[in-house]
N, C-alpha and C. Protein backbone atom coordinates (compact mmCIF):
# COMPACT_ATOMS: atom_id res chain seq x y z
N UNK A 1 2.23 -17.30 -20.62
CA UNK A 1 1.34 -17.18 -19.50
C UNK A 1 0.42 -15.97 -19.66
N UNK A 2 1.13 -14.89 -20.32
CA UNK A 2 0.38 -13.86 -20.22
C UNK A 2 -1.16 -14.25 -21.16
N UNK A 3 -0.87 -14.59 -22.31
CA UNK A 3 -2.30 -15.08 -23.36
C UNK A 3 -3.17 -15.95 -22.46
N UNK A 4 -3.14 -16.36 -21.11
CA UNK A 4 -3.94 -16.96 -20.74
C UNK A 4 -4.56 -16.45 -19.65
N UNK A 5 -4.48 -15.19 -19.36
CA UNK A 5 -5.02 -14.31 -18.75
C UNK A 5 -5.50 -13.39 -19.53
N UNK A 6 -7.36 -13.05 -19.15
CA UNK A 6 -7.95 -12.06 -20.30
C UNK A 6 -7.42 -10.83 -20.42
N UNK A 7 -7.42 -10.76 -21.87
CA UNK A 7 -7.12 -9.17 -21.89
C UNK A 7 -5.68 -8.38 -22.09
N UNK A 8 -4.36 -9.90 -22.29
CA UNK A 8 -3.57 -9.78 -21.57
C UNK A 8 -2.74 -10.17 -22.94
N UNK A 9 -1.61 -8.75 -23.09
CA UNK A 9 -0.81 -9.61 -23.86
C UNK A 9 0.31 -9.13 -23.59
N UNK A 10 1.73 -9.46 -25.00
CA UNK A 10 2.65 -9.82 -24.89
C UNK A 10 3.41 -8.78 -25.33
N UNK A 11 4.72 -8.37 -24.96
CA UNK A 11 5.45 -6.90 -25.91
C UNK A 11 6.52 -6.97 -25.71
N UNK A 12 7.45 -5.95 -25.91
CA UNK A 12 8.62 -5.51 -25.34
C UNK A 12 8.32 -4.35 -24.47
N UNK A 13 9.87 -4.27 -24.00
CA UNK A 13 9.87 -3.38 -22.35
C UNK A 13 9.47 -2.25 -22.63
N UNK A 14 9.58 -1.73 -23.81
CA UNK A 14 9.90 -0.27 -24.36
C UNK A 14 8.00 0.13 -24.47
N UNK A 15 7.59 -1.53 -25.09
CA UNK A 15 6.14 -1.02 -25.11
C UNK A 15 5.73 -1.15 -24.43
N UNK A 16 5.74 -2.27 -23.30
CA UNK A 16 4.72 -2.07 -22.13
C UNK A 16 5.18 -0.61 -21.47
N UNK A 17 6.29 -0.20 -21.18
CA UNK A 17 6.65 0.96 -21.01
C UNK A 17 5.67 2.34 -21.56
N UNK A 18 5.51 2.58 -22.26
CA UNK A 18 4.88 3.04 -23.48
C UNK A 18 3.83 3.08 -23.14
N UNK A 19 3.03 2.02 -23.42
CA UNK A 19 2.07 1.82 -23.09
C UNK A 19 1.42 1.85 -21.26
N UNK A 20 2.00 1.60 -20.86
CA UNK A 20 1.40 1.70 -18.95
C UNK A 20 1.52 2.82 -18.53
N UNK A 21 0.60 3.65 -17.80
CA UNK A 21 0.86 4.96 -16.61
C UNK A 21 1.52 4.79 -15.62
N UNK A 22 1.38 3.44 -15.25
CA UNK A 22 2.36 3.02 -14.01
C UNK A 22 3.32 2.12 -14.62
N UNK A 23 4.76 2.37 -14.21
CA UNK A 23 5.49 1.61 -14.45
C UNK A 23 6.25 0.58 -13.29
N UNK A 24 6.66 -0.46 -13.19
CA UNK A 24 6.84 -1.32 -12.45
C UNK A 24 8.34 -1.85 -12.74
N UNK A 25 9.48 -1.23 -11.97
CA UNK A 25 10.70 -1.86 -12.35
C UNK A 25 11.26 -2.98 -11.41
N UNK A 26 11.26 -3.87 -11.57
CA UNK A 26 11.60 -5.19 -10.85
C UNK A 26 12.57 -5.95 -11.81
N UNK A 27 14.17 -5.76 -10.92
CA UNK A 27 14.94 -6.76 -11.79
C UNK A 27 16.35 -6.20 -10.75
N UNK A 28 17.03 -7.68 -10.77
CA UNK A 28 17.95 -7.35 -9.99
C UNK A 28 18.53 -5.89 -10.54
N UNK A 29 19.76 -6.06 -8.80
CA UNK A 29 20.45 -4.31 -9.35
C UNK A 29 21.64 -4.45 -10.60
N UNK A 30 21.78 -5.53 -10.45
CA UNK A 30 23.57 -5.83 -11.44
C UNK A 30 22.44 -5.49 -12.83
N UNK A 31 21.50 -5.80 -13.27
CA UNK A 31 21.14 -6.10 -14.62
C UNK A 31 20.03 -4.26 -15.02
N UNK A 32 19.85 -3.79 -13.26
CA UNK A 32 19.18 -2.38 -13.59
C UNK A 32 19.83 -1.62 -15.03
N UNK A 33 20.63 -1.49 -15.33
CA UNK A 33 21.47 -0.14 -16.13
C UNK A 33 20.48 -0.82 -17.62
N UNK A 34 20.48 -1.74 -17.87
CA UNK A 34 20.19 -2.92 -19.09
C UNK A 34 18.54 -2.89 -19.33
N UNK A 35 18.00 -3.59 -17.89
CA UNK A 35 16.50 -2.69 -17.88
C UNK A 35 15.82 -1.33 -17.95
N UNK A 36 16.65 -0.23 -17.54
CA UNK A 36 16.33 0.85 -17.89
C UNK A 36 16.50 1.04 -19.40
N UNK A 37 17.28 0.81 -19.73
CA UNK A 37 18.02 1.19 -21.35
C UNK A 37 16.61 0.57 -22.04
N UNK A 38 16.41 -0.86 -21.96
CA UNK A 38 15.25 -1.62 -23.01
C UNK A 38 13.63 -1.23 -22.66
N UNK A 39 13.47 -0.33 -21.39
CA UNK A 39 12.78 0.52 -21.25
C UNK A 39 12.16 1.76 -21.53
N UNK A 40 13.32 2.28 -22.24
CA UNK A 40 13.40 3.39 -22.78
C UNK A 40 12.83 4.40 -22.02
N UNK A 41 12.47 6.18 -23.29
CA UNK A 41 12.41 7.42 -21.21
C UNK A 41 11.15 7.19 -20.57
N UNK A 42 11.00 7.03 -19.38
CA UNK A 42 10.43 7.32 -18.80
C UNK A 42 9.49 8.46 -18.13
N UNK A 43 9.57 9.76 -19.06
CA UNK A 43 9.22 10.57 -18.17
C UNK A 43 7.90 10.70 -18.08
N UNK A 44 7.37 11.58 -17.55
CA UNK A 44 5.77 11.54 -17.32
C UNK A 44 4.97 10.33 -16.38
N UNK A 45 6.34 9.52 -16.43
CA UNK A 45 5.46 7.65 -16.20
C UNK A 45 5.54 7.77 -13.99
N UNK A 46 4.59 6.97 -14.17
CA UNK A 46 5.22 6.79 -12.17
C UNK A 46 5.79 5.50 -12.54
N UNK A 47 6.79 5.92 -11.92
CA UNK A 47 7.57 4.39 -11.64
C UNK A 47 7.89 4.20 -10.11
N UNK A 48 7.58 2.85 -9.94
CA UNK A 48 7.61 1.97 -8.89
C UNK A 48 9.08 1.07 -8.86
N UNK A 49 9.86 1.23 -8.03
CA UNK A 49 11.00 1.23 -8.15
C UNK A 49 11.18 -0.20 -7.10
N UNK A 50 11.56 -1.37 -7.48
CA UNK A 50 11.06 -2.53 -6.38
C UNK A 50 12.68 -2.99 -6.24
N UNK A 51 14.13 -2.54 -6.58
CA UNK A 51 15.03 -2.82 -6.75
C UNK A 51 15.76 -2.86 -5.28
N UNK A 52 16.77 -3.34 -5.02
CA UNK A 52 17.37 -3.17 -3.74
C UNK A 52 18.80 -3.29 -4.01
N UNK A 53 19.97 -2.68 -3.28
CA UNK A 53 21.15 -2.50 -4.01
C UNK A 53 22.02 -3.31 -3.37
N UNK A 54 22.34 -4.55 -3.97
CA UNK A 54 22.72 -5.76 -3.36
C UNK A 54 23.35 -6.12 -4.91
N UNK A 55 24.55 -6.17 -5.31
CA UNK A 55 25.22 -6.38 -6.28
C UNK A 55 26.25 -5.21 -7.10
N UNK A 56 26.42 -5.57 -8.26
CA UNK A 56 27.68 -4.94 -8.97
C UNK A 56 27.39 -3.57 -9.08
N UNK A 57 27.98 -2.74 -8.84
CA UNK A 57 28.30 -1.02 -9.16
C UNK A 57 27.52 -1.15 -10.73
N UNK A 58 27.14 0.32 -10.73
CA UNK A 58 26.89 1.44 -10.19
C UNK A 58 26.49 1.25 -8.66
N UNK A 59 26.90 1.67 -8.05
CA UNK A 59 26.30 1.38 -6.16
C UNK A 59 25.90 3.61 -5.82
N UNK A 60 24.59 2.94 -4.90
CA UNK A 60 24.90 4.63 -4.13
C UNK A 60 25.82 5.20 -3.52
N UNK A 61 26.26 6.75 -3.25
CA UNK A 61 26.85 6.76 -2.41
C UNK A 61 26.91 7.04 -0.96
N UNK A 62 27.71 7.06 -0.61
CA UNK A 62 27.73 6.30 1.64
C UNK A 62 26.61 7.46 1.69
N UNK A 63 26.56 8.65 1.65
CA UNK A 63 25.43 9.74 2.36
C UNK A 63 24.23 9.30 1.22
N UNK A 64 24.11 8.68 0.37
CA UNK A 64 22.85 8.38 -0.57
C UNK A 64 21.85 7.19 -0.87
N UNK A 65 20.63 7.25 -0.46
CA UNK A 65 19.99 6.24 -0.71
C UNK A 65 19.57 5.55 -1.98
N UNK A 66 19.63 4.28 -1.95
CA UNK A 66 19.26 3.49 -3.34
C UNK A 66 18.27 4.30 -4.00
N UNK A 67 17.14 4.88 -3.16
CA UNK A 67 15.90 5.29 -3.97
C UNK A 67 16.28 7.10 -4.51
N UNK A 68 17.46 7.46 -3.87
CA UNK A 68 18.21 9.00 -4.30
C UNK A 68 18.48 8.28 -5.85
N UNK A 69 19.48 7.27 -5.60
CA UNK A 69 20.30 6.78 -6.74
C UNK A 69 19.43 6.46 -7.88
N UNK A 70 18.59 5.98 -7.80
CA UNK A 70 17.70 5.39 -9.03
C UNK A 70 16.94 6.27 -9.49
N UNK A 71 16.54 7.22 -8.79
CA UNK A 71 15.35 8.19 -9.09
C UNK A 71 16.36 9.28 -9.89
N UNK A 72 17.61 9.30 -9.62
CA UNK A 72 18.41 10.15 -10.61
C UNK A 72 18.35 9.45 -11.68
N UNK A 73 18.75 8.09 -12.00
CA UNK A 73 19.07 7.52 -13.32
C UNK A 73 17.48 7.18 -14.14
N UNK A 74 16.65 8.33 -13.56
CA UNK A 74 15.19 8.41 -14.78
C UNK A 74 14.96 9.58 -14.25
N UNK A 75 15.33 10.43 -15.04
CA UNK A 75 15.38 12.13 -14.77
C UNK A 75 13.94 11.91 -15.92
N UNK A 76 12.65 12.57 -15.19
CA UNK A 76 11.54 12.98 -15.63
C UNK A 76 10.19 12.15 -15.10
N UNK A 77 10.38 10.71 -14.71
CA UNK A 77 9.92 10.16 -14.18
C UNK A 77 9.34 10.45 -13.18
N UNK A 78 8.33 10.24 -12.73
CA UNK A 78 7.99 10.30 -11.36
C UNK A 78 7.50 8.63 -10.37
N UNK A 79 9.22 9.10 -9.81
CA UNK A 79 9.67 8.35 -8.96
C UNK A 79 8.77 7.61 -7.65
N UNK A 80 8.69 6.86 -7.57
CA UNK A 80 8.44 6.14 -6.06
C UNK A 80 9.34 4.99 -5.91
N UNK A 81 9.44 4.33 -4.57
CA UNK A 81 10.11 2.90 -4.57
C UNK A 81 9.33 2.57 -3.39
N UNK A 82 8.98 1.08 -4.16
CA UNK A 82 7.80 -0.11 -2.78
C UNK A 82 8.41 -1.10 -3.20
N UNK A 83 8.09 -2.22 -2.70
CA UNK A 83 7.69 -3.92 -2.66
C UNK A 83 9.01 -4.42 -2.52
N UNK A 84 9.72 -3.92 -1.99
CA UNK A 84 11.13 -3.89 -2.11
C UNK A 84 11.66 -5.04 -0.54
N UNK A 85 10.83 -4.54 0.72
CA UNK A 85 11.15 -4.82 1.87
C UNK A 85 10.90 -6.51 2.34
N UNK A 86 9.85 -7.14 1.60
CA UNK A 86 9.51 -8.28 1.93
C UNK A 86 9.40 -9.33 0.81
N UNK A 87 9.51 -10.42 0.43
CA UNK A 87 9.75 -11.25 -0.01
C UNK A 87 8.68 -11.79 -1.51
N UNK A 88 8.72 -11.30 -2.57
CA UNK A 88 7.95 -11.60 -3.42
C UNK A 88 6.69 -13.07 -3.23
N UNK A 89 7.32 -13.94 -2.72
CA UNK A 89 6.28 -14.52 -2.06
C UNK A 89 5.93 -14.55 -0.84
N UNK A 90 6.27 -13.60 0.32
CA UNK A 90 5.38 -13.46 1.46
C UNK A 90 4.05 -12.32 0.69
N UNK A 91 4.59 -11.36 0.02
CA UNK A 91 3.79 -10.36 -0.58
C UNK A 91 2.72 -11.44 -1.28
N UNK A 92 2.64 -11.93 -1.96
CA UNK A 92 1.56 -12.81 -2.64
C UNK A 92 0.67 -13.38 -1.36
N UNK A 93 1.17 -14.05 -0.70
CA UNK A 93 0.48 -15.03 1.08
C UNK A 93 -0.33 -14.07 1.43
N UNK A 94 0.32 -12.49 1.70
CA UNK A 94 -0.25 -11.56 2.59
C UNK A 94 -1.03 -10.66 1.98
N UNK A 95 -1.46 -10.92 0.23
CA UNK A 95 -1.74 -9.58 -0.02
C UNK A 95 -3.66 -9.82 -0.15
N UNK A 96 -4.16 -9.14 0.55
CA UNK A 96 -5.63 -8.93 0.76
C UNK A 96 -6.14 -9.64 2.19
N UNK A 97 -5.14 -9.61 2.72
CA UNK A 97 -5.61 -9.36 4.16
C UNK A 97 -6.63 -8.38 4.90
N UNK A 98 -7.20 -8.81 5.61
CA UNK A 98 -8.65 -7.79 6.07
C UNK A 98 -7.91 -6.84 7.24
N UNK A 99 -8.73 -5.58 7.43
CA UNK A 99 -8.15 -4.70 8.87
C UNK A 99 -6.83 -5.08 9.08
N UNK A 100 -6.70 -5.77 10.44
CA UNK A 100 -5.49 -5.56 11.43
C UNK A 100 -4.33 -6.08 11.13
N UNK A 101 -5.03 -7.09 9.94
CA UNK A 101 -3.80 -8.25 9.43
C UNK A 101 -3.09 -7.97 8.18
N UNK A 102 -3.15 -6.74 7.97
CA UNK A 102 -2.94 -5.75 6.39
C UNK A 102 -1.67 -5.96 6.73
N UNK A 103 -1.16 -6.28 5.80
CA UNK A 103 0.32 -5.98 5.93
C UNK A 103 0.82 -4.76 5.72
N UNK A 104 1.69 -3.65 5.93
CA UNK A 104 2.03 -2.73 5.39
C UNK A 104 3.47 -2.69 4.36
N UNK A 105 3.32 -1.55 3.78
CA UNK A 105 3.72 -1.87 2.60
C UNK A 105 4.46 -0.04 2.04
N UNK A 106 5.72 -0.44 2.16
CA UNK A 106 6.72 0.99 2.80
C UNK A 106 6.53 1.81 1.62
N UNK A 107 6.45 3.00 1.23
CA UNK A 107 6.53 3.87 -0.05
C UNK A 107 7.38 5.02 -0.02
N UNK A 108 8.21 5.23 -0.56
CA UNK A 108 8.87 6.92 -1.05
C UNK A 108 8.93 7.21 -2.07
N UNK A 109 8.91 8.54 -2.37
CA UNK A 109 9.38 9.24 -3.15
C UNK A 109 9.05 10.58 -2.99
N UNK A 110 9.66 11.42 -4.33
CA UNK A 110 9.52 12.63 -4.57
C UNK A 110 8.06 13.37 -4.75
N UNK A 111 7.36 12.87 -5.19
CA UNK A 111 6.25 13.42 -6.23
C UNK A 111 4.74 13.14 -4.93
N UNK A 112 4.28 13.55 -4.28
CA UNK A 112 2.61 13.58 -3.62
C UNK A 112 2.21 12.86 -4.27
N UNK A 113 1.75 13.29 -5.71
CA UNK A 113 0.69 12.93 -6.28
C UNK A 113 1.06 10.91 -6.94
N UNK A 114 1.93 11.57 -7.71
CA UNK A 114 2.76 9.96 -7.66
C UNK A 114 2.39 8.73 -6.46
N UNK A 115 3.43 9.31 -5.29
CA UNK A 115 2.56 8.20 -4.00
C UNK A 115 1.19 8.25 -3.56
N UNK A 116 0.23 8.71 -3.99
CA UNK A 116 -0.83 8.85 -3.75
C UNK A 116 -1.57 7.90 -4.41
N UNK A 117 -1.32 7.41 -5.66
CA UNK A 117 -1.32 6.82 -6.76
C UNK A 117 -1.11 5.61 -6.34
N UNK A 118 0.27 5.91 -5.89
CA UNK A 118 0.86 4.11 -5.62
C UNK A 118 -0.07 3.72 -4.51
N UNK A 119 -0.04 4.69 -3.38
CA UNK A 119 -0.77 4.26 -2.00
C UNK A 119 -2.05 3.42 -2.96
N UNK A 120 -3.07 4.02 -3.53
CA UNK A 120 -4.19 3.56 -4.10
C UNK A 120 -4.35 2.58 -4.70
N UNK A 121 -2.96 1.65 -5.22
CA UNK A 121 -2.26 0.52 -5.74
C UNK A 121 -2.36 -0.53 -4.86
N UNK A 122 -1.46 -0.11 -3.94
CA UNK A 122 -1.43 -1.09 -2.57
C UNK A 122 -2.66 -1.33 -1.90
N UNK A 123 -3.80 -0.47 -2.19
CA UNK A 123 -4.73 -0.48 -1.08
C UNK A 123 -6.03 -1.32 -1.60
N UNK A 124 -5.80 -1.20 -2.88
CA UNK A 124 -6.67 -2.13 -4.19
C UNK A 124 -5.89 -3.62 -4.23
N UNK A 125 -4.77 -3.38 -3.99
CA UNK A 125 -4.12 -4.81 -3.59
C UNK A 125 -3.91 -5.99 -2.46
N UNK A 126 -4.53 -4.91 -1.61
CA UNK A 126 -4.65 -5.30 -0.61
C UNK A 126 -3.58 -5.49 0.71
N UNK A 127 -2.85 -4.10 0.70
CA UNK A 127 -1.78 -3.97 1.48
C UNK A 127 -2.17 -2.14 2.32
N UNK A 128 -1.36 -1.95 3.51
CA UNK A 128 -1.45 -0.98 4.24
C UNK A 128 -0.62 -0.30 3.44
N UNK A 129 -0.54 0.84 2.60
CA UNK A 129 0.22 1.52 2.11
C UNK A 129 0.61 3.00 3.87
N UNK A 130 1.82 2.69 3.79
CA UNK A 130 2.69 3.73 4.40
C UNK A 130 3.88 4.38 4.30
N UNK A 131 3.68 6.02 4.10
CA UNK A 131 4.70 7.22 3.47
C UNK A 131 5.66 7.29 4.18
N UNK A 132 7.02 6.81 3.75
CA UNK A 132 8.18 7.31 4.64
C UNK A 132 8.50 8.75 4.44
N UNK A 133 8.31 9.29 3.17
CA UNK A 133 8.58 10.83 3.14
C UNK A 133 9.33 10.65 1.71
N UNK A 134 10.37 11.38 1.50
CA UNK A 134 10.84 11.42 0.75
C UNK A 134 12.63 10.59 0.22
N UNK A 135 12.52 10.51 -1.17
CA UNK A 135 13.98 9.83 -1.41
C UNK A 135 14.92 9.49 -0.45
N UNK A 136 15.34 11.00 0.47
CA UNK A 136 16.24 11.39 0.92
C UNK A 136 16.15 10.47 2.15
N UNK A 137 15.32 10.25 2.41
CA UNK A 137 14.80 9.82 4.15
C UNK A 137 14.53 8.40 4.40
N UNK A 138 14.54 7.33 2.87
CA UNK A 138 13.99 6.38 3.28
C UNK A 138 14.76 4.96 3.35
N UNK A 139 16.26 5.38 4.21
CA UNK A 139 17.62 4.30 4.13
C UNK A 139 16.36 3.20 5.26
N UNK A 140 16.01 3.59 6.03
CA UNK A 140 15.24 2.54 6.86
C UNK A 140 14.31 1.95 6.24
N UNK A 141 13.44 1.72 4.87
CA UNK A 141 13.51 0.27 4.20
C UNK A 141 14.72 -0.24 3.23
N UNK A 142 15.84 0.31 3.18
CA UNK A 142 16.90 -0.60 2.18
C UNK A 142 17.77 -1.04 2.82
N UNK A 143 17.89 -0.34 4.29
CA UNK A 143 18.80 -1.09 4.72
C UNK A 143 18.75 -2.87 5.20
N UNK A 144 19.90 -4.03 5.30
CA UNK A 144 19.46 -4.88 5.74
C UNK A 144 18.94 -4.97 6.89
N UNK A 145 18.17 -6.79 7.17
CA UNK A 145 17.96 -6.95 8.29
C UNK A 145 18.98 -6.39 9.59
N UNK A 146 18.60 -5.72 10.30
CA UNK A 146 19.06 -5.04 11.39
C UNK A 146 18.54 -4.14 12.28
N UNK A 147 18.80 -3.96 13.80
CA UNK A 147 18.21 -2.90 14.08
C UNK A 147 18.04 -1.99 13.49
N UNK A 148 16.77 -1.21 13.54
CA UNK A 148 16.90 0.42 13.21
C UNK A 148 16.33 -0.19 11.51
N UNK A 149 16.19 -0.91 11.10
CA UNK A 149 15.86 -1.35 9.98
C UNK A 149 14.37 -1.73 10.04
N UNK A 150 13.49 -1.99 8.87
CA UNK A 150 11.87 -2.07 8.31
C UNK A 150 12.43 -3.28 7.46
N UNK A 151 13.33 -3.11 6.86
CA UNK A 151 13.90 -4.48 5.76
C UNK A 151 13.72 -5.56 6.45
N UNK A 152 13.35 -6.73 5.23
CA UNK A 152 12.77 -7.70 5.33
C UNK A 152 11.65 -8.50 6.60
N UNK A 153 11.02 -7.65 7.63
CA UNK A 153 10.39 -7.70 8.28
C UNK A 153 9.06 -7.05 8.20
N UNK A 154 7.87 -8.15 8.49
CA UNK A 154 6.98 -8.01 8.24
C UNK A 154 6.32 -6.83 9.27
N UNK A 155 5.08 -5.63 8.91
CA UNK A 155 4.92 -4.74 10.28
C UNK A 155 3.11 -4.39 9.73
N UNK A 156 2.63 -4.34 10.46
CA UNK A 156 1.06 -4.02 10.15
C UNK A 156 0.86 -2.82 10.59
N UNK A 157 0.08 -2.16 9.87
CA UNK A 157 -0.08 -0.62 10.20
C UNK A 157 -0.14 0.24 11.18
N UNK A 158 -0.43 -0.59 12.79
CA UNK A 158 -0.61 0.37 13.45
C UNK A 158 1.24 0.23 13.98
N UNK A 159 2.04 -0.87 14.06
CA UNK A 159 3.34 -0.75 14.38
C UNK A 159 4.38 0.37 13.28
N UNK A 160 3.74 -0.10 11.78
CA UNK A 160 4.46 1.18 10.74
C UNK A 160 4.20 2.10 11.58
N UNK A 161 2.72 3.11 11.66
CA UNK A 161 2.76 4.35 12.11
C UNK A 161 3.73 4.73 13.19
N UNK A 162 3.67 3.43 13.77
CA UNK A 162 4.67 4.15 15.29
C UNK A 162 6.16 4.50 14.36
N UNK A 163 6.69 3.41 13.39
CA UNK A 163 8.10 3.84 12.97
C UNK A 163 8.18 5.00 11.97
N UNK A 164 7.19 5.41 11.59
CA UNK A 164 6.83 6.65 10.66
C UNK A 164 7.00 7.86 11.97
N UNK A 165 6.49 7.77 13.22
CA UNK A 165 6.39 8.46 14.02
C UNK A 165 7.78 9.14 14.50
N UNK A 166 8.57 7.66 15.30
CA UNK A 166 9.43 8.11 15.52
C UNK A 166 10.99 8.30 14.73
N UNK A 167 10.91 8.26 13.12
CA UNK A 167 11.66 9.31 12.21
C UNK A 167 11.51 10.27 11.82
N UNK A 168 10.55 10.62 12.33
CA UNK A 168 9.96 12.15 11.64
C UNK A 168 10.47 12.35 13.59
N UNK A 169 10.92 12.26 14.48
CA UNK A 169 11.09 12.63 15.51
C UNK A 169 12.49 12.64 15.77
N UNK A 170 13.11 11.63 15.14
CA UNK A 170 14.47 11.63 14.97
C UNK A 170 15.14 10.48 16.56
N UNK A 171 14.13 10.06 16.43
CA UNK A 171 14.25 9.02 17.38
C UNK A 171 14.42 7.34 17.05
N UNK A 172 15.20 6.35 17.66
CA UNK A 172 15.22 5.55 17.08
C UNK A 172 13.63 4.75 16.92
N UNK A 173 13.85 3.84 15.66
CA UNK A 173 12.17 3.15 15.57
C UNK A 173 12.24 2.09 17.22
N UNK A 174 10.75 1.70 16.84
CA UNK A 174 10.55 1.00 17.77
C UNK A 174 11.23 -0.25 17.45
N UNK A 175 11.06 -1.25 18.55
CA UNK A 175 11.66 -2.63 18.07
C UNK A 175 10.77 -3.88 17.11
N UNK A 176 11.35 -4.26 16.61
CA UNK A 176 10.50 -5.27 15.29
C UNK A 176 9.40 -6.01 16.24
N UNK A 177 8.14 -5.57 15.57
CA UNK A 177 7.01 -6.55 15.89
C UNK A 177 7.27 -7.96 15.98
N UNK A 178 6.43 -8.34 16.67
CA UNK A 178 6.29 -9.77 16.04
C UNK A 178 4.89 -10.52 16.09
N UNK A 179 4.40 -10.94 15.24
CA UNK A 179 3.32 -11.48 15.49
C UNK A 179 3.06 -12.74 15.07
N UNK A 180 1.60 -13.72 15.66
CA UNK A 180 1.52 -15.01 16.09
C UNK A 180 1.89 -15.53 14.51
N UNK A 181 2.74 -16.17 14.70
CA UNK A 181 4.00 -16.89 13.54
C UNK A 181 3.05 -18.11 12.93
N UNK A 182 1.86 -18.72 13.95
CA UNK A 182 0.84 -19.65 13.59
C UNK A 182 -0.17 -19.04 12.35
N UNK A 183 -0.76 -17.53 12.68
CA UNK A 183 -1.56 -17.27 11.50
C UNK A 183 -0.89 -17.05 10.07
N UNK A 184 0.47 -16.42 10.06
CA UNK A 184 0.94 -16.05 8.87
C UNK A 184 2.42 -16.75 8.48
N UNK A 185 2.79 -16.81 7.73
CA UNK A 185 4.66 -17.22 7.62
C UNK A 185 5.33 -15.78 7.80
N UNK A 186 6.11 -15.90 8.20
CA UNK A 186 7.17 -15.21 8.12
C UNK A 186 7.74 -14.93 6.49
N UNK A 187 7.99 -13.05 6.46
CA UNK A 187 8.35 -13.25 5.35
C UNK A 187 10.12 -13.37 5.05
């Protein structure tokens, strides 16, 4: 598939690795340890961390978030984790939506400049890029569907800001949007 898109070719992990400024890790969690390895180091690279921790150990631990956990196992990297919250194909449906109908599109990590980067990713892609803060802070997109949760629910920017608002307040988020189920699918 790739030869049939211009410009576009074919490698191993190590080289597209290698080769890209941005890196893009997408692969379940049981098979992560395997993708990192055929990836080889990472450092210098931004990596986009799209994994969610739903399978076999290595697992985080109870006080640690998936995006703590992963961002340790690529010491040099500069870390982020997105695309994680909504459904590889609602993300495709929704992505280049105009103004109000932007989907948003959750980001953490360590590094400013890194998410700044990514934000500029999402925003060329056509998604609301929004900063939860850092590693440490961002269990409210990995956790599952549930109150108090951003996972797997769709939120457009001006409802993100409010849940950006009230964690940086230490207050619970607001309650899950919902909007007319006729213009968009559910992701």
């Amino acid at each position: 598939m790739a030869g049939e898109i211009a410009r576009a070719s074919t490698g191993s992990p190590a080289g597209a690795a290698a080769f890209g400024e941005v890196v893009v890790i997408s692969a379940p969690w049981s098979v992560l340890p395997l993708a990192l390895e055929q990836a080889g180091p990472l450092t210098g690279k931004i990596v986009i961390d799209t994994t969610n921790q739903f399978g076999a150990p290595p697992l985080p631990g109870k006080s640690q978030t998936a995006a703590e956990f992963n961002a340790a196992r690529l010491p040099g990297a500069r870390y982020t984790k997105s695309f994680n919250t909504l459904t590889s194909g609602f993300q495709a449906l929704a992505a280049g939506r105009a103004g109000d109908e932007r989907v948003a599109q959750w980001l953490c990590g360590d590094d400013p400049d890194a998410k700044q980067i990514v934000a500029g990713l999402f925003k060329d892609a056509g998604f609301a890029p929004v900063d939860l803060g850092g590693t440490a802070g961002c269990a409210v997109m990995e956790a599952p569907r549930q109150p108090g949760a951003v996972y797997g629910e769709e939120y457009r920017l001006p409802d993100a800001i409010a849940v950006v608002g009230a964690l940086r307040a230490g207050r619970p988020i607001p309650p899950t949007p919902r909007y007319r189920s006729s213009d968009h699918p559910r992701p």
